[in-house]
N, C-alpha and C. Protein backbone atom coordinates (compact mmCIF):
# COMPACT_ATOMS: atom_id res chain seq x y z
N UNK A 1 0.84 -1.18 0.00
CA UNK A 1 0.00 0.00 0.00
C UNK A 1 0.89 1.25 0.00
N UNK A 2 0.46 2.46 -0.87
CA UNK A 2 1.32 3.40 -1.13
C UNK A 2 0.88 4.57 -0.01
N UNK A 3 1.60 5.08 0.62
CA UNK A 3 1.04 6.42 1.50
C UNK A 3 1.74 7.57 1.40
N UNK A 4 0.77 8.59 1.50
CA UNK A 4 1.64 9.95 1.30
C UNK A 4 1.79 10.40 2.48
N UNK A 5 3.25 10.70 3.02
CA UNK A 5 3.60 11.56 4.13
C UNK A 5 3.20 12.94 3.95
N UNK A 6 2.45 13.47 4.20
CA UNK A 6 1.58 14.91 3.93
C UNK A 6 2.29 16.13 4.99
N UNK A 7 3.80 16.17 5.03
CA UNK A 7 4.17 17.02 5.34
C UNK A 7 5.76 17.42 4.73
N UNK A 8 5.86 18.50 4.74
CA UNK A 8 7.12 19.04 4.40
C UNK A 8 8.20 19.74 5.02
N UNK A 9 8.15 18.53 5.98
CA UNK A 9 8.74 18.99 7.56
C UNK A 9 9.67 17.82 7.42
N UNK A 10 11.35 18.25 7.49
CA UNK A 10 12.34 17.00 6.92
C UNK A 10 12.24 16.21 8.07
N UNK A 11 12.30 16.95 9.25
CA UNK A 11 11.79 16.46 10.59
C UNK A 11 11.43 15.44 11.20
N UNK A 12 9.90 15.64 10.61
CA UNK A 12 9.08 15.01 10.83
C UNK A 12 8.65 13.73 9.90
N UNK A 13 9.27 14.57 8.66
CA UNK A 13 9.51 12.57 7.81
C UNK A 13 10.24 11.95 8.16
N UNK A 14 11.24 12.26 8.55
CA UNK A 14 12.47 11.06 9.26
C UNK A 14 11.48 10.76 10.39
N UNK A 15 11.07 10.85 11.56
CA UNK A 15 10.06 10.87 12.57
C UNK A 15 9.42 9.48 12.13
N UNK A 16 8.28 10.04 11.19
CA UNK A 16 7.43 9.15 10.39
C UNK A 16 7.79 7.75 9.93
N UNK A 17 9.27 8.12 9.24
CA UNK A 17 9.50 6.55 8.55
C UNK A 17 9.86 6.12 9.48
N UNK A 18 10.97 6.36 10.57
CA UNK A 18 11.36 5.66 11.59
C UNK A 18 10.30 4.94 12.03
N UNK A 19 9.23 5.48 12.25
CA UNK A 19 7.70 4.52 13.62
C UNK A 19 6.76 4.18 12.35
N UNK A 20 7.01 4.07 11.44
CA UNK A 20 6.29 3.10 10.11
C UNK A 20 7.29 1.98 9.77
N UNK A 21 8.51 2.26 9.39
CA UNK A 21 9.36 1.34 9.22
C UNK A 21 8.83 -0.04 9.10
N UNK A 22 8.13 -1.10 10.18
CA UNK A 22 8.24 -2.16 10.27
C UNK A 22 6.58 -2.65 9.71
N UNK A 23 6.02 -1.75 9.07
CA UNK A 23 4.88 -1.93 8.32
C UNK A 23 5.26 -1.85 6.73
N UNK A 24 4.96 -2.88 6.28
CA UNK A 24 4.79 -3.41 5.24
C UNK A 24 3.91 -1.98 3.93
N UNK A 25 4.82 -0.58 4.03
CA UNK A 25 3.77 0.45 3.54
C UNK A 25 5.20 0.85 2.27
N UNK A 26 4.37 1.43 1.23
CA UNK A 26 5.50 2.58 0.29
C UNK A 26 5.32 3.62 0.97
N UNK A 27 5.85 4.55 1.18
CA UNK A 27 5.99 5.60 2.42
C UNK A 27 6.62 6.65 1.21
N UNK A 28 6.12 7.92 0.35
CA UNK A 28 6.15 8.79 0.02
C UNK A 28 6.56 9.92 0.41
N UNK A 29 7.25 10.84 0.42
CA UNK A 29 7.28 11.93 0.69
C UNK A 29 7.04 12.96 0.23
N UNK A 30 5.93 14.14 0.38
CA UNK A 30 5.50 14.71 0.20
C UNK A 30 6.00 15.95 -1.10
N UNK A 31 7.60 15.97 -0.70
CA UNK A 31 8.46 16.77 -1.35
C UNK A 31 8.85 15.78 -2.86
N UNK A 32 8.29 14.78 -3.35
CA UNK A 32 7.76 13.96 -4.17
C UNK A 32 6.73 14.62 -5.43
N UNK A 33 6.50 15.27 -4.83
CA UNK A 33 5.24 16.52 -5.64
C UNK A 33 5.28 17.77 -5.40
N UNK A 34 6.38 18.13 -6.07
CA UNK A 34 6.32 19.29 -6.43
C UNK A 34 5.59 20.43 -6.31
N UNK A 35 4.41 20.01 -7.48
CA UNK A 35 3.46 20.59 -7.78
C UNK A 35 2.39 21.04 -6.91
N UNK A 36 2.40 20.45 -5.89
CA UNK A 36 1.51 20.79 -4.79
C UNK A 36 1.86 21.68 -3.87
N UNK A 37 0.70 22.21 -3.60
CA UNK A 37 0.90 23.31 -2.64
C UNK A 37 -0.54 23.26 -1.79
N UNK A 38 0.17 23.34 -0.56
CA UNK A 38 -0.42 22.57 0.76
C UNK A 38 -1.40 23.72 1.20
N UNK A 39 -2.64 23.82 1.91
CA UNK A 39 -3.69 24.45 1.60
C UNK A 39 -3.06 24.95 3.18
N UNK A 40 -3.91 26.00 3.18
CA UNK A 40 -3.97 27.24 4.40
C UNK A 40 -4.27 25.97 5.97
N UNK A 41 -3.60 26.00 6.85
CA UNK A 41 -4.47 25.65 7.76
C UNK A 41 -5.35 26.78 8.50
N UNK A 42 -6.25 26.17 8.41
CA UNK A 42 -7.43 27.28 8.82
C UNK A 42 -8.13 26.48 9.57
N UNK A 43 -7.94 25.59 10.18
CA UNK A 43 -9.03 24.70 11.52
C UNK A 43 -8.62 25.23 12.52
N UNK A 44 -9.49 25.23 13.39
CA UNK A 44 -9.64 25.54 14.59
C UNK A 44 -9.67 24.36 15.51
N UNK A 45 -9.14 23.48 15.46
CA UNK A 45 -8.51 22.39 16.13
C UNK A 45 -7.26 21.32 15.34
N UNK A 46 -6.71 20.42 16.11
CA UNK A 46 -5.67 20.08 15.48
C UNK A 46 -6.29 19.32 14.52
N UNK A 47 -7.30 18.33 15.13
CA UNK A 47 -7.91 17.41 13.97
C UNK A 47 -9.06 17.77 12.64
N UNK A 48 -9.08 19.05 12.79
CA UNK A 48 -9.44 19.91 12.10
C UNK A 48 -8.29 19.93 10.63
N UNK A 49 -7.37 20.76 11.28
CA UNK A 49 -6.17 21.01 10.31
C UNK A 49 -5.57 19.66 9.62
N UNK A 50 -5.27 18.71 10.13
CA UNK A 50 -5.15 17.55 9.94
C UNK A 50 -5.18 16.89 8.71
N UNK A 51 -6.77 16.83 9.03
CA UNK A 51 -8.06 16.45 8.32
C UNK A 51 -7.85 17.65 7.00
N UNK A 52 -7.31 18.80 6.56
CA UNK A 52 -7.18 19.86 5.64
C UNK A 52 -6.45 19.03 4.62
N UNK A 53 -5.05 18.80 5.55
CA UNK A 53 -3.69 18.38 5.13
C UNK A 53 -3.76 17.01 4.20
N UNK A 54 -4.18 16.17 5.10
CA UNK A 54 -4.31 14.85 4.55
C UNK A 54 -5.41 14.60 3.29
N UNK A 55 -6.86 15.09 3.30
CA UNK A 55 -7.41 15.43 2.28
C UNK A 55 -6.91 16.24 1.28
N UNK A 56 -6.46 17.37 1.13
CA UNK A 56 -5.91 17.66 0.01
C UNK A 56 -4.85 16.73 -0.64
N UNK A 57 -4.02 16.64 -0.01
CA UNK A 57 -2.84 15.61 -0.57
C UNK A 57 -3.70 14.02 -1.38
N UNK A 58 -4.33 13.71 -0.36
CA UNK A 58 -4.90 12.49 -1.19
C UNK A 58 -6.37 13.02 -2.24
N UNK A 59 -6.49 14.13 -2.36
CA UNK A 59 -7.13 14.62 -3.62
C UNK A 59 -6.20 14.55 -4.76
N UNK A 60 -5.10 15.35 -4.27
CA UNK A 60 -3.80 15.08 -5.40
C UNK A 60 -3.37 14.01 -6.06
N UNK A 61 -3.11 13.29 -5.09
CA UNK A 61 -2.22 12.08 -5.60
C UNK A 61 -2.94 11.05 -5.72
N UNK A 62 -4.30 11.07 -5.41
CA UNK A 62 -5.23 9.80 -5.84
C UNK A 62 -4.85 8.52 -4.70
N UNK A 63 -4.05 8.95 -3.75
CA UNK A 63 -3.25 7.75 -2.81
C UNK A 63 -3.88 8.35 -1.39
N UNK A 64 -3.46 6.87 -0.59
CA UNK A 64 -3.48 7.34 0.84
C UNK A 64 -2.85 8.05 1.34
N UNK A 65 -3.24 9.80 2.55
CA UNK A 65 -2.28 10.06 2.71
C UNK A 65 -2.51 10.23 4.45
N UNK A 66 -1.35 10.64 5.23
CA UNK A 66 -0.73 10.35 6.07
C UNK A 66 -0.52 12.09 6.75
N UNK A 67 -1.57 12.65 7.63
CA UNK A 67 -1.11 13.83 7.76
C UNK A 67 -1.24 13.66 9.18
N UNK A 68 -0.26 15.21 10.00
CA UNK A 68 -0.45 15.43 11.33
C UNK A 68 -0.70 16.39 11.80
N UNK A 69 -1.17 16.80 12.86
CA UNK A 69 -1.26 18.20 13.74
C UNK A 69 -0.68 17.71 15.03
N UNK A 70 0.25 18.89 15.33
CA UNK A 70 -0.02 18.59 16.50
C UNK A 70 0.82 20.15 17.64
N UNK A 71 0.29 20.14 18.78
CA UNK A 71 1.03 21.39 19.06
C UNK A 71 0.72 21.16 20.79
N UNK A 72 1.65 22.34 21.25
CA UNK A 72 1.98 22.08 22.64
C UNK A 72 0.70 23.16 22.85
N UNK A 73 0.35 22.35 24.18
CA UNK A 73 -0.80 23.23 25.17
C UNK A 73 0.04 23.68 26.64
N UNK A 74 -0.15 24.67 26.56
CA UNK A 74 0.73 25.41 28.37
C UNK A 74 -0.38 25.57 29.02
N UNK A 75 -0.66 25.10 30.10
CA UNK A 75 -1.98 25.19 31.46
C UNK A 75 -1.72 26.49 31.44
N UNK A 76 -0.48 26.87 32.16
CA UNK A 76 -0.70 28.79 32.74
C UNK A 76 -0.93 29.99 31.47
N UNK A 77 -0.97 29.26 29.91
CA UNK A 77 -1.67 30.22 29.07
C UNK A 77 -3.02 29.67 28.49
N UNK A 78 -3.38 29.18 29.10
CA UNK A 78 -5.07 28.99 28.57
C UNK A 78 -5.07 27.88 27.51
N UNK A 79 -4.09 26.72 27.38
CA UNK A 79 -4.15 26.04 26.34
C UNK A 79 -3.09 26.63 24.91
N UNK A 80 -2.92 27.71 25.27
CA UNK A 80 -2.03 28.05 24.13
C UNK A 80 -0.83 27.95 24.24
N UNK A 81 0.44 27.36 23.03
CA UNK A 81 0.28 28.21 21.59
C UNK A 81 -1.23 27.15 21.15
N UNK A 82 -1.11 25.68 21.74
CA UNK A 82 -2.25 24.99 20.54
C UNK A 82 -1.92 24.78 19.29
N UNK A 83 -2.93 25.28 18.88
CA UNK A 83 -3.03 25.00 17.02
C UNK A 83 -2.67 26.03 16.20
N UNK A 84 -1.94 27.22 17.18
CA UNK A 84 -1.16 27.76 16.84
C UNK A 84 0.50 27.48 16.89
N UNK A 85 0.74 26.34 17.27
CA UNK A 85 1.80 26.19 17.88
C UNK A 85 2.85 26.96 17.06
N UNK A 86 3.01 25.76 15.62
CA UNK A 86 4.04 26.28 14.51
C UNK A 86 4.42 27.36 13.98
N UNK A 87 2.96 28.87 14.42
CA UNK A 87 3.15 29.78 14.01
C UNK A 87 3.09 30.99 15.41
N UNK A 88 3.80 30.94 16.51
CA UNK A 88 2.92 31.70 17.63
C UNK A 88 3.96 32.95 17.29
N UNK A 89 4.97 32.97 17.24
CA UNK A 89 6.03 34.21 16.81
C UNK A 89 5.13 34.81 15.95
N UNK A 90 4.81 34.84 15.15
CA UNK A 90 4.05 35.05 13.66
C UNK A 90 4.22 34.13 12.36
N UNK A 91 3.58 34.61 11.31
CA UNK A 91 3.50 33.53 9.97
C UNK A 91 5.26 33.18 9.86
N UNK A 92 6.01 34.34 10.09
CA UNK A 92 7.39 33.63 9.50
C UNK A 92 7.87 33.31 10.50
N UNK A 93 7.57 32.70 11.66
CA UNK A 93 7.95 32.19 12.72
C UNK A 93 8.84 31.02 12.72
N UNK A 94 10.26 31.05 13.27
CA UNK A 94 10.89 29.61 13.26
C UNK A 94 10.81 29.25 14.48
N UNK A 95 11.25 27.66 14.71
CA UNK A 95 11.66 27.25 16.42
C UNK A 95 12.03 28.25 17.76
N UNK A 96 13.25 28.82 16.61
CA UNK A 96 13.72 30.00 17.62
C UNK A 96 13.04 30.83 18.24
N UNK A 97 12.28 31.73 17.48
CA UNK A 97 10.99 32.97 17.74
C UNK A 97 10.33 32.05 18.15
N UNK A 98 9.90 30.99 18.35
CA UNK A 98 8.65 30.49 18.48
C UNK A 98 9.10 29.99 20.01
N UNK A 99 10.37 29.70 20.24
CA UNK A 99 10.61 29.30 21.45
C UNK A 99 11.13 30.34 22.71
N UNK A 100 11.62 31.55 21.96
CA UNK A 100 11.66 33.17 22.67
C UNK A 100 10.80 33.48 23.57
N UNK A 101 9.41 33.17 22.24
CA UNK A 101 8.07 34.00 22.79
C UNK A 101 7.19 33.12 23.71
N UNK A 102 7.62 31.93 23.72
CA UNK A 102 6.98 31.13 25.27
C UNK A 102 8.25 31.19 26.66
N UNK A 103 9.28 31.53 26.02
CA UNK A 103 9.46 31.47 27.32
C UNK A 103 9.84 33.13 28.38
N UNK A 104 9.35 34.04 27.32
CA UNK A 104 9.13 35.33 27.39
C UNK A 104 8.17 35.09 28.24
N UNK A 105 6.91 34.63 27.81
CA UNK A 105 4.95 34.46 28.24
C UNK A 105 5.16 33.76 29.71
N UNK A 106 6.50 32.86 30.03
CA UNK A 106 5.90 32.18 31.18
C UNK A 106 7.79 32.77 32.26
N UNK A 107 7.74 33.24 31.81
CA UNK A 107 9.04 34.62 32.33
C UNK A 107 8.87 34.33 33.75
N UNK A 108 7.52 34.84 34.19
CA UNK A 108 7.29 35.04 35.81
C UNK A 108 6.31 33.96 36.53
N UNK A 109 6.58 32.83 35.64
CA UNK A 109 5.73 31.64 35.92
C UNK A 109 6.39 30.82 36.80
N UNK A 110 6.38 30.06 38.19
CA UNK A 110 6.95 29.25 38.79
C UNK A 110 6.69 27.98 38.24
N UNK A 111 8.44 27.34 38.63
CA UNK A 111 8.63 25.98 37.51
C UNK A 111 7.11 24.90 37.58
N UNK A 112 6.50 25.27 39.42
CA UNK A 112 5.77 23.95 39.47
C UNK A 112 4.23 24.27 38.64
N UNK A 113 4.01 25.74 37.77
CA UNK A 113 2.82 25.89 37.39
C UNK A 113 3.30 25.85 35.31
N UNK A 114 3.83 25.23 35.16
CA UNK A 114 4.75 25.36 33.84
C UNK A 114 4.24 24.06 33.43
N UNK A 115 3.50 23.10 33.67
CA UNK A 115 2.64 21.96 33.09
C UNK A 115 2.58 21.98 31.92
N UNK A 116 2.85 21.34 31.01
CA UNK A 116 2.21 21.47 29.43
C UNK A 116 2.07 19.96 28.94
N UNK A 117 1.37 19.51 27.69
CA UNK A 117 1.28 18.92 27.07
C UNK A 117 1.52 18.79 25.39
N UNK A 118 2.32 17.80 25.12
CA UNK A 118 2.12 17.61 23.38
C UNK A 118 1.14 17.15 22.94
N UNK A 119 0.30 17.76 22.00
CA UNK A 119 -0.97 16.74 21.85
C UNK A 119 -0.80 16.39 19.76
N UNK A 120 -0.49 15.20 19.65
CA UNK A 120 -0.95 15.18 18.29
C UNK A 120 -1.93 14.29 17.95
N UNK A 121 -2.76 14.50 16.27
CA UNK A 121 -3.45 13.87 15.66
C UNK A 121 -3.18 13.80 14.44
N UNK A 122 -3.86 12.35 14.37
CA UNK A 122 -3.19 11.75 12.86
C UNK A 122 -4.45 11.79 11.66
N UNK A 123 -4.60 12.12 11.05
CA UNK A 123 -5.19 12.18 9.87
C UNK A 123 -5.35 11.36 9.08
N UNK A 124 -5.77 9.81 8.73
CA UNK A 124 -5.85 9.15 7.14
C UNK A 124 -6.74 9.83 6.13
N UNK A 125 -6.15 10.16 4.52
CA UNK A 125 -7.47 10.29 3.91
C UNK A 125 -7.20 9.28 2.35
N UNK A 126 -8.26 9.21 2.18
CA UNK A 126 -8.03 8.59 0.54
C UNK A 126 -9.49 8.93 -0.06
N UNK A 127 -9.28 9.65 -1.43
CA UNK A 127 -10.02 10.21 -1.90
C UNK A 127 -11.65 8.96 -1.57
N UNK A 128 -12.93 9.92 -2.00
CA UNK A 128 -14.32 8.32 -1.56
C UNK A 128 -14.39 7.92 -0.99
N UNK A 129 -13.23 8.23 0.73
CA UNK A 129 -13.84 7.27 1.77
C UNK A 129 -13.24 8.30 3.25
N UNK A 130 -14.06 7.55 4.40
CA UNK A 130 -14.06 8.90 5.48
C UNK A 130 -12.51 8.58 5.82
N UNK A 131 -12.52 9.94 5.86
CA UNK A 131 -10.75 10.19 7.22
C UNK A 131 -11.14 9.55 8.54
N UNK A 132 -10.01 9.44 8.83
CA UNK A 132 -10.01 8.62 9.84
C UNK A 132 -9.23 8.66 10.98
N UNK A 133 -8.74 9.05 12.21
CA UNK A 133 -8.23 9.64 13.25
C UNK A 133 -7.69 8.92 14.30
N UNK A 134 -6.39 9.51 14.48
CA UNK A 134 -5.52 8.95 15.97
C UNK A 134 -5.02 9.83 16.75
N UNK A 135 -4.87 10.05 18.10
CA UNK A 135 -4.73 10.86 18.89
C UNK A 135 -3.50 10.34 19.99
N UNK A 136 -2.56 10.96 20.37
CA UNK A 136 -1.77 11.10 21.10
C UNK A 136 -0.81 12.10 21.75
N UNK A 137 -1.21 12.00 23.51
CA UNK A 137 -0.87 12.68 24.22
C UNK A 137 0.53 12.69 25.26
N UNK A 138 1.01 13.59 25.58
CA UNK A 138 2.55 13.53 26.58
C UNK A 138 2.20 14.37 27.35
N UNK A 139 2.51 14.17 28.59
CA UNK A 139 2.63 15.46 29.54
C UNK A 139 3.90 15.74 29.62
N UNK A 140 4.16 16.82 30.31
CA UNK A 140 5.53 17.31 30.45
C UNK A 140 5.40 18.92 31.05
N UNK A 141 7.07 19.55 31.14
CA UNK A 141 6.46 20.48 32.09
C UNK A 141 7.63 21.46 31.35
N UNK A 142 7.05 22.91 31.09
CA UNK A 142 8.07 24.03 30.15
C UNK A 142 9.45 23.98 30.36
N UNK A 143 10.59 23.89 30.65
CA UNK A 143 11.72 24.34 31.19
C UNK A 143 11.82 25.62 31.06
N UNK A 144 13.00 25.88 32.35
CA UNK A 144 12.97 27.71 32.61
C UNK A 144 13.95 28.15 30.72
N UNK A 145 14.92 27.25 30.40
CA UNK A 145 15.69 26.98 29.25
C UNK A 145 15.69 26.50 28.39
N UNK A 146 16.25 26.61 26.93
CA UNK A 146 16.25 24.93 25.89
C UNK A 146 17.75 24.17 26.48
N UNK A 147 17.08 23.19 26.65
CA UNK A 147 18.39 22.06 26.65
C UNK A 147 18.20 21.26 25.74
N UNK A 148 19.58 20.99 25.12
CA UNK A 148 19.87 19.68 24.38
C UNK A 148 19.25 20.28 23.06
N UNK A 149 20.20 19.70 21.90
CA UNK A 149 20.32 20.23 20.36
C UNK A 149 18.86 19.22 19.72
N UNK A 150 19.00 17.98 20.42
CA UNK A 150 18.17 17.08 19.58
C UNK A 150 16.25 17.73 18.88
N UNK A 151 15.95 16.92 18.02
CA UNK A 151 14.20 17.17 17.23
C UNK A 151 14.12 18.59 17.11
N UNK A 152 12.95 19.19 17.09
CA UNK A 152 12.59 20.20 16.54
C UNK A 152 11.31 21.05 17.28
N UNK A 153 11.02 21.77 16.88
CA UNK A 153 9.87 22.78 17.45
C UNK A 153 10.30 23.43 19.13
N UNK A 154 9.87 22.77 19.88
CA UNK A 154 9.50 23.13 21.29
C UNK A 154 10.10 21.96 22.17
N UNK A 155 11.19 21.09 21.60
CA UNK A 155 11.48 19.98 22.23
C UNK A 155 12.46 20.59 23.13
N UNK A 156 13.47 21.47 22.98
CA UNK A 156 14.44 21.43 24.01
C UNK A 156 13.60 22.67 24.86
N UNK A 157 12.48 22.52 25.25
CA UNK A 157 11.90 23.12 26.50
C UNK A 157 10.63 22.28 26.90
N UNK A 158 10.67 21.15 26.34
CA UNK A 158 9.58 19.87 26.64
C UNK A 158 10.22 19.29 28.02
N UNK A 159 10.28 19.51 28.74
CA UNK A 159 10.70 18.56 30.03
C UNK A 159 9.69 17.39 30.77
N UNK A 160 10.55 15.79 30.22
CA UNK A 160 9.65 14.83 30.48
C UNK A 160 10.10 14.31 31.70
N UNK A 161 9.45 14.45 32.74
CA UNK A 161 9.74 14.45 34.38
C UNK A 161 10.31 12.86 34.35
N UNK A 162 9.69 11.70 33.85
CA UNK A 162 9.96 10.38 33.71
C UNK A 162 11.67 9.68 33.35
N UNK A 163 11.81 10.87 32.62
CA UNK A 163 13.23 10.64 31.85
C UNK A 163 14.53 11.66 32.13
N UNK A 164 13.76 12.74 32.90
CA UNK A 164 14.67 13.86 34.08
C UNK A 164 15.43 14.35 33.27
N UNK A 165 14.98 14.21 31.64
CA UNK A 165 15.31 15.37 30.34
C UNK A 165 14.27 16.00 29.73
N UNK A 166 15.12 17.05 28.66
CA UNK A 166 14.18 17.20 27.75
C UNK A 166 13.90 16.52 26.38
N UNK A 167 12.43 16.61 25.48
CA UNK A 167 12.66 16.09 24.67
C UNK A 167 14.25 16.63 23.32
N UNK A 168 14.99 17.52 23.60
CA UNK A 168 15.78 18.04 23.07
C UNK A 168 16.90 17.29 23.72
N UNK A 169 17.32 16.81 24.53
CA UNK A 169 18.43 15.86 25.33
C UNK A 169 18.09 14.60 24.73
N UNK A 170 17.34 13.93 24.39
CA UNK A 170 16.98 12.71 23.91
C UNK A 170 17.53 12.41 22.58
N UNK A 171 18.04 10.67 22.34
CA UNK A 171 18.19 10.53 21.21
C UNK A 171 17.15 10.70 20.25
N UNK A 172 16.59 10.31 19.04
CA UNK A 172 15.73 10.13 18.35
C UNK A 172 14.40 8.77 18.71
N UNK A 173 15.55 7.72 19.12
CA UNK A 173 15.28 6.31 19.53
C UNK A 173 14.48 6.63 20.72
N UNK A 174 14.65 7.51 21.52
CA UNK A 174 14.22 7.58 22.77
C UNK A 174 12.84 8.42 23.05
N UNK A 175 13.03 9.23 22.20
CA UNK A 175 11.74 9.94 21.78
C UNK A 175 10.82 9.37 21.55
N UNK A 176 10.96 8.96 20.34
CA UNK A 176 10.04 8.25 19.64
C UNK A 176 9.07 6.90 20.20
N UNK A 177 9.81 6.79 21.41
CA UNK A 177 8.96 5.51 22.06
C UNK A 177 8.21 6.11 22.87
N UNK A 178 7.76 7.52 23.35
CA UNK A 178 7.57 8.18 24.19
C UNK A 178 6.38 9.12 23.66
N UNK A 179 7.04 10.08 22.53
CA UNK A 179 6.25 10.91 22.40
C UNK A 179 4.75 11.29 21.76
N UNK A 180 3.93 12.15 22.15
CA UNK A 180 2.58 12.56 21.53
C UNK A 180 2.66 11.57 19.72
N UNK A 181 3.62 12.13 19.15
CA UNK A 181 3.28 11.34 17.86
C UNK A 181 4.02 10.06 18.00
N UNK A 182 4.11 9.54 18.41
CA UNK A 182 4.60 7.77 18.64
C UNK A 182 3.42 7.40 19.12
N UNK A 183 2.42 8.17 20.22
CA UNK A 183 1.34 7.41 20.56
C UNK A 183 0.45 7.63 19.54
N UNK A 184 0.09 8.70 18.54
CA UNK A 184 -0.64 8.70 17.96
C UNK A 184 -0.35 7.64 16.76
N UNK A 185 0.85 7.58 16.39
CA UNK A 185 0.70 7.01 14.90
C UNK A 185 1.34 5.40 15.73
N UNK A 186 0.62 4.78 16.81
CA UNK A 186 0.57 3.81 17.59
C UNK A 186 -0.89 3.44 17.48
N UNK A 187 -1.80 3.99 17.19
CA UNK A 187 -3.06 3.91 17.25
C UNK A 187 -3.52 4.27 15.62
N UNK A 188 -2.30 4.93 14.83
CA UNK A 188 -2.78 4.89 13.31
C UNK A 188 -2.29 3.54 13.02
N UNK A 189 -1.39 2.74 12.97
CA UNK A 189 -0.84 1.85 12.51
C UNK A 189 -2.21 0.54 12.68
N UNK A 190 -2.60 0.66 13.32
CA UNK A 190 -3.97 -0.11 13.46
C UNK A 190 -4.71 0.16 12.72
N UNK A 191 -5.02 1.47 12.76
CA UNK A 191 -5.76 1.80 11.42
C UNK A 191 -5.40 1.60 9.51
N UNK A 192 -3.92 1.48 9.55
CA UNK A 192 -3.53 1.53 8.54
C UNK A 192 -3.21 -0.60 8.19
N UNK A 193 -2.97 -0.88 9.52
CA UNK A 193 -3.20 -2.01 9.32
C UNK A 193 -4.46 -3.13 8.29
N UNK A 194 -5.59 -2.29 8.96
CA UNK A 194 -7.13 -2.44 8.60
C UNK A 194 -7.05 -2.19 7.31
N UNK A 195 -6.87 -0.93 7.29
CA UNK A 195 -7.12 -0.89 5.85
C UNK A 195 -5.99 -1.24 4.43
N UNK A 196 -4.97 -1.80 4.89
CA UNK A 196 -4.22 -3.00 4.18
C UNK A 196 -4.38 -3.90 4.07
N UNK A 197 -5.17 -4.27 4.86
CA UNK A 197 -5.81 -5.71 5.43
C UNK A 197 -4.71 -6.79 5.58
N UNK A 198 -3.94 -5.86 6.46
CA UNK A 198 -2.58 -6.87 6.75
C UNK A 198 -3.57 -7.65 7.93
């Protein structure tokens, strides 16, 4: 079965193939097509946006595709960045700005009210038939700092109390057995199972 990785995040495709790997899938990458150009996210939830991502792509390519959302929630800001996560600096927002401006926001926050969560969702779509959804969650708690070079976004200020790092101190290997999208695409692989009819 052929699937489209519906993101253009180098990141997050290495991510992807790594925790697909041992499924029997053609695993695509998005940067495969050129020609496409990935639609606005404009949902107002992750599985919202998701659900954007993965439908367009498998409008395109006539194939299954394989999309994600997912973004950190901070208790002491009301749930936000959210589903803003990728963009909270602004539209040209990188890791950096994006990781400034939370830890600007929680500046005068004490470590023990700094709670957050990764939350992602997984998206299947293939053109004529319903999308289909996986969800996975991490707790963890802001750090006052980024530590550790490792992954991307908001990881070296993810502090997973269990592992007395951050997700930025972690190998790849170590992550990945752990995090919001390992549990989610832990609960897609079932789904993708099904509908291989492995």
């Amino acid at each position: 079965m052929k699937l489209v990785l519906a993101t253009l995040n180098p990141g997050k495709v290495a991510e992807l193939k790594t925790l697909l790997a041992d499924l029997p899938l053609t695993l695509i990458p998005l940067a495969a097509y050129p020609g496409f150009t990935p639609p606005e996210e404009t949902g107002r939830t992750l599985a919202e946006n998701a659900a954007l991502k993965a439908e367009a792509v498998a409008r395109f390519t006539g194939l299954w595709a394989l999309a994600d959302d997912s973004g950190l929630e901070v208790d002491a800001l009301g749930g936000r960045p959210g589903v803003y996560s990728a963009r909270y600096a602004g539209e040209d927002a990188d890791d950096k700005k994006n990781n400034a401006k939370l830890l600007t926001e929680l500046a005068k926050v004490a470590a023990a009210k700094r709670t957050a969560r990764f939350r992602a969702v997984i998206a299947l779509a293939h053109p004529g038939r319903p999308t289909r959804f996986a969800e996975g969650v991490c707790e963890g708690i802001i750090a006052m700092e980024p530590r550790g070079e490792s992954g991307f976004g908001y990881d070296p200020l993810f502090y997973y109390p269990p592992a007395g790092r951050t997700f930025g101190e972690m190998l790849p290997a170590e992550k990945n057995k752990i995090s919001h999208r390992a549990q989610a695409l832990q609960a897609a692989r079932e789904l993708l199972r099904q509908l291989a009819g492995m």
